[in-house]
C-alpha atoms as a PDB file:
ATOM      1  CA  UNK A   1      20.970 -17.447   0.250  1.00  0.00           C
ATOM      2  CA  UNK A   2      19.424 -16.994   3.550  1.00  0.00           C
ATOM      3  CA  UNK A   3      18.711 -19.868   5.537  1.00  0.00           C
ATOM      4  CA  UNK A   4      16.262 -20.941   8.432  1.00  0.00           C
ATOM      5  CA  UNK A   5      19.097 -20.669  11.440  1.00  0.00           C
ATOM      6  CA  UNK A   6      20.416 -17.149   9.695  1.00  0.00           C
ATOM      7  CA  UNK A   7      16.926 -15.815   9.740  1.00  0.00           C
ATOM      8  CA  UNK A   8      16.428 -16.911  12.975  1.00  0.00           C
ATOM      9  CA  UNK A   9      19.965 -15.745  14.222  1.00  0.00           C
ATOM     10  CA  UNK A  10      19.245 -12.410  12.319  1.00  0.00           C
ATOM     11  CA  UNK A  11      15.807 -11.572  14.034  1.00  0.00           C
ATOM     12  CA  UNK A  12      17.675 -12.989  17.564  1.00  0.00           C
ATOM     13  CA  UNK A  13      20.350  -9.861  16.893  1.00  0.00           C
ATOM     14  CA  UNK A  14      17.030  -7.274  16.473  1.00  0.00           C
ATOM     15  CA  UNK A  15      15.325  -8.267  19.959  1.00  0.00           C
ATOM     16  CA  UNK A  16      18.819  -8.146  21.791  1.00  0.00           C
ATOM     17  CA  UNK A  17      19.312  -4.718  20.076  1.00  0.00           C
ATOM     18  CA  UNK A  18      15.832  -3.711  20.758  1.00  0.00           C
ATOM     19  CA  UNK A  19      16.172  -4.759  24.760  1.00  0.00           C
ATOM     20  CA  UNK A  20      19.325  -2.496  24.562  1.00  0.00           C
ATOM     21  CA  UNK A  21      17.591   0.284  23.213  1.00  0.00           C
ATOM     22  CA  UNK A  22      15.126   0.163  25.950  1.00  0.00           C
ATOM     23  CA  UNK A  23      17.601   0.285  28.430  1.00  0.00           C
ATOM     24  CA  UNK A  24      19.293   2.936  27.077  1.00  0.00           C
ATOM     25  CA  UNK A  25      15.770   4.772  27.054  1.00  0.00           C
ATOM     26  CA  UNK A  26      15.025   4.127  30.778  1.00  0.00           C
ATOM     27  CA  UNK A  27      18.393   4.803  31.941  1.00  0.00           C
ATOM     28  CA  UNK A  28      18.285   8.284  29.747  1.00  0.00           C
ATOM     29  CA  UNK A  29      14.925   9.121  31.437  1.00  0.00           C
ATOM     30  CA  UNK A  30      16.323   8.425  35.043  1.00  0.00           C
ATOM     31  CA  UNK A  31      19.665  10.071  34.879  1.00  0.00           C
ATOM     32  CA  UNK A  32      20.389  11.848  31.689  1.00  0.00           C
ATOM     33  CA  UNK A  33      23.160   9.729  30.639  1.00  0.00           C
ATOM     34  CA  UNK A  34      23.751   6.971  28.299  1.00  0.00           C
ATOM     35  CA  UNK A  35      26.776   4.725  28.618  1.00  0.00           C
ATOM     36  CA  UNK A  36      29.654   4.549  25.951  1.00  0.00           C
ATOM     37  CA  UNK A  37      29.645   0.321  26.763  1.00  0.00           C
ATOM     38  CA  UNK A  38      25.819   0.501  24.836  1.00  0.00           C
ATOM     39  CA  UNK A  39      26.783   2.215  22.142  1.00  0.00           C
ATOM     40  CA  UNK A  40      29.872   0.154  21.476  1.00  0.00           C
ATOM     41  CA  UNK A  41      27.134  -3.102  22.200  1.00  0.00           C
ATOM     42  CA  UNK A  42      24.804  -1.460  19.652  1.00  0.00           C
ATOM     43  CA  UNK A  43      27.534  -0.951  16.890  1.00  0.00           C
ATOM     44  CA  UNK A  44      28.623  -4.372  17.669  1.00  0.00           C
ATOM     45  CA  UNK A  45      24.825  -6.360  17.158  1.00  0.00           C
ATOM     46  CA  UNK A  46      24.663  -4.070  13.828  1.00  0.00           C
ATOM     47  CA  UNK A  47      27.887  -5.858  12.730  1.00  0.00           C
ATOM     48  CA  UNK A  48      26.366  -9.157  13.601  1.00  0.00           C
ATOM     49  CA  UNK A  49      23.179  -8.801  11.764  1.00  0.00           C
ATOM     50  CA  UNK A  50      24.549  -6.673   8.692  1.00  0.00           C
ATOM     51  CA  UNK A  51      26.618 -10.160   8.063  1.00  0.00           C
ATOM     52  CA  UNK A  52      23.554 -12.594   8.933  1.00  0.00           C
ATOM     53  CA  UNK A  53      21.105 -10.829   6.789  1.00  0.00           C
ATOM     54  CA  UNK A  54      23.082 -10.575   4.151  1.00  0.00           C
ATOM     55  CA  UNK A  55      23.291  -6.529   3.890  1.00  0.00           C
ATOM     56  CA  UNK A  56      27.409  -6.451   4.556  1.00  0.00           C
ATOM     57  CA  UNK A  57      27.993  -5.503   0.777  1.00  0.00           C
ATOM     58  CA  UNK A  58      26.627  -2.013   1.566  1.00  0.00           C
ATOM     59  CA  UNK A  59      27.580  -1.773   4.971  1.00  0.00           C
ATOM     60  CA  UNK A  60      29.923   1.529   3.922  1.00  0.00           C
ATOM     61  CA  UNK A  61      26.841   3.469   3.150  1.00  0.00           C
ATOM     62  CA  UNK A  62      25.281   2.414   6.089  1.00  0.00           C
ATOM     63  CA  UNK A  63      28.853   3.958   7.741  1.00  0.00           C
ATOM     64  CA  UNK A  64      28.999   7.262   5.620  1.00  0.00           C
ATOM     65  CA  UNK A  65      25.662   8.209   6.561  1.00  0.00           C
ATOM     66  CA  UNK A  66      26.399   7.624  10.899  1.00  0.00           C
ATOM     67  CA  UNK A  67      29.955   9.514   9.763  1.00  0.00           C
ATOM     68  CA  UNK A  68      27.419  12.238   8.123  1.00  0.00           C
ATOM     69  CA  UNK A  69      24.884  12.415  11.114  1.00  0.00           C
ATOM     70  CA  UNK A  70      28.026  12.459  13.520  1.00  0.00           C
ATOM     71  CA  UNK A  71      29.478  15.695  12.215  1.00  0.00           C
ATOM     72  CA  UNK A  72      26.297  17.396  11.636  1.00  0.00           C
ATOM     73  CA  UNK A  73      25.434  16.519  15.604  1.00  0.00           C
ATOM     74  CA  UNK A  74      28.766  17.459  16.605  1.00  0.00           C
ATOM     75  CA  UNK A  75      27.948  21.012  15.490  1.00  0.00           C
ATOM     76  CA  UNK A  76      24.824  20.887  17.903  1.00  0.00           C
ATOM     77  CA  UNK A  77      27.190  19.468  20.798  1.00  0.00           C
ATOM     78  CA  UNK A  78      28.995  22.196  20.414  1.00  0.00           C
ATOM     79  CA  UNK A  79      26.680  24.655  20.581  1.00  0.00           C
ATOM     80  CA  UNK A  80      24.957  22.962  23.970  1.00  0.00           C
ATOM     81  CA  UNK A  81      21.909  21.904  22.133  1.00  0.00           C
ATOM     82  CA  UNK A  82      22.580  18.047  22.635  1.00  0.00           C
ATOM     83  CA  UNK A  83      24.338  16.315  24.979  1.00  0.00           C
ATOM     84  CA  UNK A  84      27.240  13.856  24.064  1.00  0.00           C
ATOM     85  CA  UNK A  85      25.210  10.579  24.716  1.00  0.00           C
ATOM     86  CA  UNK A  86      22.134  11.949  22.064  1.00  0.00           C
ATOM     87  CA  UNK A  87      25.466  12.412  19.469  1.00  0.00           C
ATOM     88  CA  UNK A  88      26.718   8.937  20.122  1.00  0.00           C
ATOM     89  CA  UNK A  89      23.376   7.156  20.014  1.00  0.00           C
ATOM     90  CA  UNK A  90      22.024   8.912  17.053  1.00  0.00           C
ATOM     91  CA  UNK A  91      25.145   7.908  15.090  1.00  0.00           C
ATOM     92  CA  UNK A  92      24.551   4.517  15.673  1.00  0.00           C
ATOM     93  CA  UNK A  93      20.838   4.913  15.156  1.00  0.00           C
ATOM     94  CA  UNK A  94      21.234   6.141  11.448  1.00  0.00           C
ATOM     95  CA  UNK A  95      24.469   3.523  11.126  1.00  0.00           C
ATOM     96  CA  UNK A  96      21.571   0.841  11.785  1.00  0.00           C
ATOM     97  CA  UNK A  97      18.701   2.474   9.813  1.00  0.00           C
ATOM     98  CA  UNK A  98      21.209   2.862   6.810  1.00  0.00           C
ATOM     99  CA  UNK A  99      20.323   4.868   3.570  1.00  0.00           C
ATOM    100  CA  UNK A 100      17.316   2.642   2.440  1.00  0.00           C
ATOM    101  CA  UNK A 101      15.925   3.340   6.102  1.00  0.00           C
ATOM    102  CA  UNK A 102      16.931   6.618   6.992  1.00  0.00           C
ATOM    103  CA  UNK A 103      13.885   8.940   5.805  1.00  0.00           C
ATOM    104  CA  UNK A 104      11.027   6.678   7.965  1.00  0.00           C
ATOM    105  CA  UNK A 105      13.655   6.593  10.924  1.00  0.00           C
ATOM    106  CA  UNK A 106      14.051  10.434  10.647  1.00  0.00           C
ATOM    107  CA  UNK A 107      10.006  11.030  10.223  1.00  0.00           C
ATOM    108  CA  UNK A 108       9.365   8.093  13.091  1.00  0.00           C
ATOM    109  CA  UNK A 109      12.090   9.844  15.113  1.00  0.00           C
ATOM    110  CA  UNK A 110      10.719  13.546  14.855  1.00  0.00           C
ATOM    111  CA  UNK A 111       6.982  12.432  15.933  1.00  0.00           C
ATOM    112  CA  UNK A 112       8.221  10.210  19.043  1.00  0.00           C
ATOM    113  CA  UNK A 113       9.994  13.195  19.842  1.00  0.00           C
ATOM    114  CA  UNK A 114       7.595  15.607  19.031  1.00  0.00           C
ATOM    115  CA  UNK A 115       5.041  13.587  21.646  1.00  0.00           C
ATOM    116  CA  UNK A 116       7.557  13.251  24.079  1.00  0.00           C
ATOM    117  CA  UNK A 117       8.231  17.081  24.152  1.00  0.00           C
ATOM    118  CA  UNK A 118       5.069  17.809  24.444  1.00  0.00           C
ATOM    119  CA  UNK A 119       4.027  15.452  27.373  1.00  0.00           C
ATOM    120  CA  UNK A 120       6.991  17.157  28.704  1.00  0.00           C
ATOM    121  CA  UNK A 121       5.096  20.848  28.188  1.00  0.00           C
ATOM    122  CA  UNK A 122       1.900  19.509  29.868  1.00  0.00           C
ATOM    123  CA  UNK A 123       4.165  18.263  32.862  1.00  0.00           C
ATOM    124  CA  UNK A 124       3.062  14.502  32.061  1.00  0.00           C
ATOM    125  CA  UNK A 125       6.413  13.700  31.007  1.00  0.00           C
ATOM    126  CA  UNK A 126       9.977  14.905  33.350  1.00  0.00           C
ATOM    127  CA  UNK A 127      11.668  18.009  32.444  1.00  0.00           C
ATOM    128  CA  UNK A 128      15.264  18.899  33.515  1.00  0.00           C
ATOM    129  CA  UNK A 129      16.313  22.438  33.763  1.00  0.00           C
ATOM    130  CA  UNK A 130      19.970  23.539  33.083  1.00  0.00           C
ATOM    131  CA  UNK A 131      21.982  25.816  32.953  1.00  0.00           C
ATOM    132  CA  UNK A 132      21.757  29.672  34.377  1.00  0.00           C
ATOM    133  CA  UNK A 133      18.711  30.379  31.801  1.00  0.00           C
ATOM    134  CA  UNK A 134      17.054  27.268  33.082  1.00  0.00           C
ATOM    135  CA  UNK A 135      16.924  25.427  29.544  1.00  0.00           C
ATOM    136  CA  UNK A 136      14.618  22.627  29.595  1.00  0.00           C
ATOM    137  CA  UNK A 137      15.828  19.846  28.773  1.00  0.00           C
ATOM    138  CA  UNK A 138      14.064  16.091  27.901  1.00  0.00           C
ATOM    139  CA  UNK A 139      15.685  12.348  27.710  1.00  0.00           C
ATOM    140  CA  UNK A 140      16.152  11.925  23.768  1.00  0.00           C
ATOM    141  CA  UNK A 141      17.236   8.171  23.692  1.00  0.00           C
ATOM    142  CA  UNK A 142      13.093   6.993  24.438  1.00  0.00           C
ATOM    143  CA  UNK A 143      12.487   8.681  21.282  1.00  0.00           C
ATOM    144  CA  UNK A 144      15.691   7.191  18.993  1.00  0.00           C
ATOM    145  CA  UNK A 145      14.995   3.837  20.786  1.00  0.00           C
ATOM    146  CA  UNK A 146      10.994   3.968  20.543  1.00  0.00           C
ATOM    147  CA  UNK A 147      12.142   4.998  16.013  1.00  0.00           C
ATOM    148  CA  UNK A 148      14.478   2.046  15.386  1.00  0.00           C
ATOM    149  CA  UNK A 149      12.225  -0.375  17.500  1.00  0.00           C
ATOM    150  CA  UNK A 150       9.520   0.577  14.776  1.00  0.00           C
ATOM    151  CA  UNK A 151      12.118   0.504  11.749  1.00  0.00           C
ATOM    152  CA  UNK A 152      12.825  -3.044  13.078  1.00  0.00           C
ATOM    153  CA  UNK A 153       9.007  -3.541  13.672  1.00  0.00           C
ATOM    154  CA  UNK A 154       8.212  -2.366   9.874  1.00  0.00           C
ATOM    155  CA  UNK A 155      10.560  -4.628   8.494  1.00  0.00           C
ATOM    156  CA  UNK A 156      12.758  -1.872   7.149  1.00  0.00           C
ATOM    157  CA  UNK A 157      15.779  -4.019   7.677  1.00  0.00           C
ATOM    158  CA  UNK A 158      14.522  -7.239   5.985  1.00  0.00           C
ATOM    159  CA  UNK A 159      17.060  -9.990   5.319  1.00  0.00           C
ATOM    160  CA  UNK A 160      18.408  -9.929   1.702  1.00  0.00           C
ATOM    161  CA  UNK A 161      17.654 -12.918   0.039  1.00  0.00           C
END
């Protein structure tokens, strides 16, 4: 049973996570780089609040879907479509949204980055160019950060009773 202080504790653990998130997203859009200490933070704060809101009995789904995500965006590293820091901070994007939150993180996730690819078309938004055919090339992390901001937002990851 979930009490006042673990309720409060719990929702504490979202607004640190989502202030992390947000400066992942502004460092991203700055310098195209997100730090390995965040994501480590980040994977840390979902440990925290999968024990104070009660969802650590199903915490290795939550795992076996980031593992899934990981491989699956490893192939795209590898083929120079994402960089390493949009791998790292997906995984632990899908290890927070878990299976029960995974399909409206995924459809929240494709429109933020959907807009943000387009402001980027109509030059409202930066574009990097890499690479000797001059790939464009966009921040990702405003768009996973902007996704599990709304999951938390939504209540998607609501304290089990």
């Amino acid at each position: 049973m979930t009490g006042p202080y673990q309720i409060y504790l719990a929702n504490s653990v979202l607004v640190m996570t989502a202030a992390i998130l947000f400066y992942a997203a502004l460092t991203d859009l700055k310098h195209y780089q997100i730090r390995n200490e965040l994501i480590a933070v980040l994977g840390g704060l979902f440990l925290l609040h999968a024990f104070l809101s009660g969802r650590w009995p199903g915490i290795q789904w939550n795992f076996a879907l980031a593992l899934l995500i990981f491989v699956v965006m490893l192939y795209f590293y590898t083929q120079n479509l994402v960089g390493g820091g949009d791998v790292k901070l997906l995984t632990v994007g899908f290890l927070w949204a878990g299976i029960d939150c995974a399909l409206p993180f995924a459809i929240l996730l494709s429109l933020f980055a959907a807009i943000h690819a387009g402001a980027g078309k109509l030059g409202w938004a930066e574009v990097q160019r890499t690479g000797e055919d001059k790939r464009s090339r966009i921040a990702f992390a405003p768009s996973v950060a902007a996704a599990l901001i709304a999951i938390f937002m939504l209540g998607c990851l609501a304290l089990v009773p």
